[in-house]
Protein backbone atom coordinates (compact mmCIF):
# COMPACT_ATOMS: atom_id res chain seq x y z
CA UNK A 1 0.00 0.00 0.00
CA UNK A 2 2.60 2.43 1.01
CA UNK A 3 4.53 2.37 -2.04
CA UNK A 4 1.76 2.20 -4.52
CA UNK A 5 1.91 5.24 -6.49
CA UNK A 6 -1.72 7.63 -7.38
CA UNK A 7 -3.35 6.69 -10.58
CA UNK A 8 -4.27 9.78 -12.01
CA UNK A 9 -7.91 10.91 -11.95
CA UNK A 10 -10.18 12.26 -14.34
CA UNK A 11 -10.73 16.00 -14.28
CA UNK A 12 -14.89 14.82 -13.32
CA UNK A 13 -13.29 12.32 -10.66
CA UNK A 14 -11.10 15.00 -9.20
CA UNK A 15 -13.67 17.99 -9.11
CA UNK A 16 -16.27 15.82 -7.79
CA UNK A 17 -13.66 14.65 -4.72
CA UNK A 18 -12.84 18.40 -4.17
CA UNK A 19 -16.29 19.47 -3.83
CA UNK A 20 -16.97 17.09 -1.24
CA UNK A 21 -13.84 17.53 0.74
CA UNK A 22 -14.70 21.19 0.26
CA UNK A 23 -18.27 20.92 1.31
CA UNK A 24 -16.61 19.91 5.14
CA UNK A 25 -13.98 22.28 5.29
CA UNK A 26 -11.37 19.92 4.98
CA UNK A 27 -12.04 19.64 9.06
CA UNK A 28 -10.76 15.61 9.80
CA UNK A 29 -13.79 15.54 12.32
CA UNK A 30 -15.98 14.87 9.37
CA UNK A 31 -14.19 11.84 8.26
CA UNK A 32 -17.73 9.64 8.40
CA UNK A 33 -19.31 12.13 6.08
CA UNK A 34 -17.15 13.06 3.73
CA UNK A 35 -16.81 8.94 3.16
CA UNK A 36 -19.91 8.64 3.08
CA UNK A 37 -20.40 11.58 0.18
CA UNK A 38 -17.24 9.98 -1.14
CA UNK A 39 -19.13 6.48 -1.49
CA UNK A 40 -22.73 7.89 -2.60
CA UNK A 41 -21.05 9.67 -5.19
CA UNK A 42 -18.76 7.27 -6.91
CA UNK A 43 -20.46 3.98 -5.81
CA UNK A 44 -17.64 3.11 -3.35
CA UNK A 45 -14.65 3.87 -1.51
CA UNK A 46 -12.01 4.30 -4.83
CA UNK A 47 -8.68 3.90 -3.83
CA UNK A 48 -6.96 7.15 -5.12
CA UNK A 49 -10.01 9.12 -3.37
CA UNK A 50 -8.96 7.79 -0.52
CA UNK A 51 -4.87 8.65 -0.84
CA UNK A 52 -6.08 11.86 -1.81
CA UNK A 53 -8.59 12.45 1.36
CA UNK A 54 -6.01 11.03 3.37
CA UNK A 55 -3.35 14.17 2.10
CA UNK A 56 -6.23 16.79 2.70
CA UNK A 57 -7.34 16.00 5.81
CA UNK A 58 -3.69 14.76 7.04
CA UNK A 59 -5.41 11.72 8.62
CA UNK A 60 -3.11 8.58 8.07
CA UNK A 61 -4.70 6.35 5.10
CA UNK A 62 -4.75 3.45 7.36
CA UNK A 63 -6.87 5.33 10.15
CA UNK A 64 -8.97 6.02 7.10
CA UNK A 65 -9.13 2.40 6.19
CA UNK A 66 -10.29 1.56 9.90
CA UNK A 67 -12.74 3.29 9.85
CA UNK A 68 -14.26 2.49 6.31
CA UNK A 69 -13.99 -1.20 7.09
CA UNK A 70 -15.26 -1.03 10.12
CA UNK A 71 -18.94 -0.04 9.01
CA UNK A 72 -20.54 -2.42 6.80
CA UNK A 73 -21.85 0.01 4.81
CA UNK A 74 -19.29 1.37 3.32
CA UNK A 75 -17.66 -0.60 0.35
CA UNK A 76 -13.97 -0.67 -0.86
CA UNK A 77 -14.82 -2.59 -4.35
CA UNK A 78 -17.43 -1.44 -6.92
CA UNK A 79 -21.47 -2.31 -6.16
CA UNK A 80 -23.97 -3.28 -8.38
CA UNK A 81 -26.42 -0.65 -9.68
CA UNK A 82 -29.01 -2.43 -7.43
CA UNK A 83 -27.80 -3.24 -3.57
CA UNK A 84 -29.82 -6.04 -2.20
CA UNK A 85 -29.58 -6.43 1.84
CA UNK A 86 -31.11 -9.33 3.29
CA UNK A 87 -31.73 -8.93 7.35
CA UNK A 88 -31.14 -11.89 9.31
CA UNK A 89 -31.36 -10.88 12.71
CA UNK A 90 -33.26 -12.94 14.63
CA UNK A 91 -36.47 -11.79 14.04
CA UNK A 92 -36.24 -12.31 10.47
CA UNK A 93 -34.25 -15.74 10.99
CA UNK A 94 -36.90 -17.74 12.86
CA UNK A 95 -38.65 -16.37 10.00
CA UNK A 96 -37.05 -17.66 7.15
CA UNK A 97 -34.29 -15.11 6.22
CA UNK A 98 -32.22 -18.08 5.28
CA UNK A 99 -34.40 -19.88 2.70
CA UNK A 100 -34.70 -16.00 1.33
CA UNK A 101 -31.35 -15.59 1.14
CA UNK A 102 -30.34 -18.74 -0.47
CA UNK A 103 -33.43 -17.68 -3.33
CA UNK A 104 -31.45 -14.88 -4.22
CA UNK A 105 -28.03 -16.40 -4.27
CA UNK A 106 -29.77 -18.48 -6.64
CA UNK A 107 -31.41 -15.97 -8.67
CA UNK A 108 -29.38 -14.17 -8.74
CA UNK A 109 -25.92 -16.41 -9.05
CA UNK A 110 -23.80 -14.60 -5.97
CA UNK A 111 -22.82 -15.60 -2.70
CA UNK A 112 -23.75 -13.27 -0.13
CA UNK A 113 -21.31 -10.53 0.33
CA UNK A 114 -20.65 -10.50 -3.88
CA UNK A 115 -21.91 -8.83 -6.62
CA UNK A 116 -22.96 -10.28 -10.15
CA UNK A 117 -20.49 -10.14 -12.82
CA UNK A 118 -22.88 -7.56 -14.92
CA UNK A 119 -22.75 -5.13 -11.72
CA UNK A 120 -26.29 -5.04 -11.79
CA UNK A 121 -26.79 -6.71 -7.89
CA UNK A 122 -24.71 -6.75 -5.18
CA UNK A 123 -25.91 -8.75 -2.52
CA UNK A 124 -25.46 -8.60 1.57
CA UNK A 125 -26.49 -9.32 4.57
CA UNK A 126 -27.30 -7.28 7.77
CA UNK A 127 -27.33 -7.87 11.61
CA UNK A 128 -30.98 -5.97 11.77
CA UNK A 129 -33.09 -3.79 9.54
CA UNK A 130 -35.25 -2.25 12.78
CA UNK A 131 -38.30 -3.49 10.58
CA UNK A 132 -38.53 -7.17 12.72
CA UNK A 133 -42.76 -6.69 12.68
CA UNK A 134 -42.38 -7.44 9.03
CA UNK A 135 -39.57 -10.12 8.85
CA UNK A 136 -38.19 -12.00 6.84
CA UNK A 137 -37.05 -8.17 5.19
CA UNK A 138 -35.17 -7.65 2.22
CA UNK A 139 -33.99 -3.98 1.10
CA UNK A 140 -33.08 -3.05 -2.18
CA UNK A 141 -32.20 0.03 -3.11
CA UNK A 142 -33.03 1.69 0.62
CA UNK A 143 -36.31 0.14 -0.70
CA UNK A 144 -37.96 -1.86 2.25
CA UNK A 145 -40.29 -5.22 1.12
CA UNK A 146 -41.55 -6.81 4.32
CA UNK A 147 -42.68 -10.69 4.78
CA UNK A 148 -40.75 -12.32 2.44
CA UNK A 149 -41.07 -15.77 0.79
CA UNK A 150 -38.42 -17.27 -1.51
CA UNK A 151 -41.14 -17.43 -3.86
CA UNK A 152 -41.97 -13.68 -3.46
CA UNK A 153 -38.06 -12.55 -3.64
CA UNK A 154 -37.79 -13.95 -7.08
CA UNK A 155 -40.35 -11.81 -8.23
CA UNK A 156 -39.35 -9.04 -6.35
CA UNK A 157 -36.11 -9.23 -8.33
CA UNK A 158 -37.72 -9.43 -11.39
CA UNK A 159 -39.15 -5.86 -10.62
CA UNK A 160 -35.17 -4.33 -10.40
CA UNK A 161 -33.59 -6.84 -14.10
């Protein structure tokens, strides 16, 4: 990592970083926000952004690394246009979360935690959704769908192809 020279970004890339960075006042107390600006606007956590974030803010690049992997909602690889979260807290999972999840690791030909080779899905799972009245729930797209069946997820899916 250390030695790994910056790619160089495009002039969109690069505006689009500065304006966010910007938009906090370069002030390192902002980390979580600017990441997650960072993420909503490129789709994840590119690696350059975050070299360059790291230089601006003049937080070490492996403090920002903590904290980016320590939330599971940010993402260091590309997503799929369509993010699919399937809770299985326990709620959900005496309700059948698991059957639901393996119907869309079927459907949809990814493992949990992956994303299909057309970057149209990515797939993962959460500890809790705070929606356990309506278990098993899946989320796509900050979408909530409540009571789910295998049967029903399939179609659901259909909804986002």
């Amino acid at each position: 990592m250390k030695g790994t020279p910056l790619q160089p970004l495009s002039d969109w890339d690069l505006s689009q970083l500065n304006y966010i960075i910007s938009e906090y006042g370069e002030n390192k107390s902002h980390l979580i926000s600017i990441l997650q600006d960072i993420q909503k606007r490129f789709g994840y956590l590119p690696r350059n952004e975050l070299k360059i974030l790291s230089h601006r803010l003049g937080i070490p690049l492996s403090k920002i690394y903590k904290v980016a992997t320590f939330y599971k909602s940010f993402s260091l690889t590309p997503r799929g246009r369509h993010v699919c979260q399937v809770c299985m807290g326990t709620a959900c999972h005496v309700r059948g979360a698991p059957m639901v999840l393996e119907s869309i690791e079927r459907e949809l030909g990814v493992s949990a935690g992956g994303t299909t080779g057309d970057m149209r899905f990515s797939l993962v799972t959460v500890n809790c959704l705070g929606a356990c009245a309506l278990g098993p729930v899946v989320v796509i797209d900050g979408e909530y769908h409540g009571h789910m069946t295998p049967s029903k997820v399939v179609k659901l899916l259909g909804r986002y192809r």
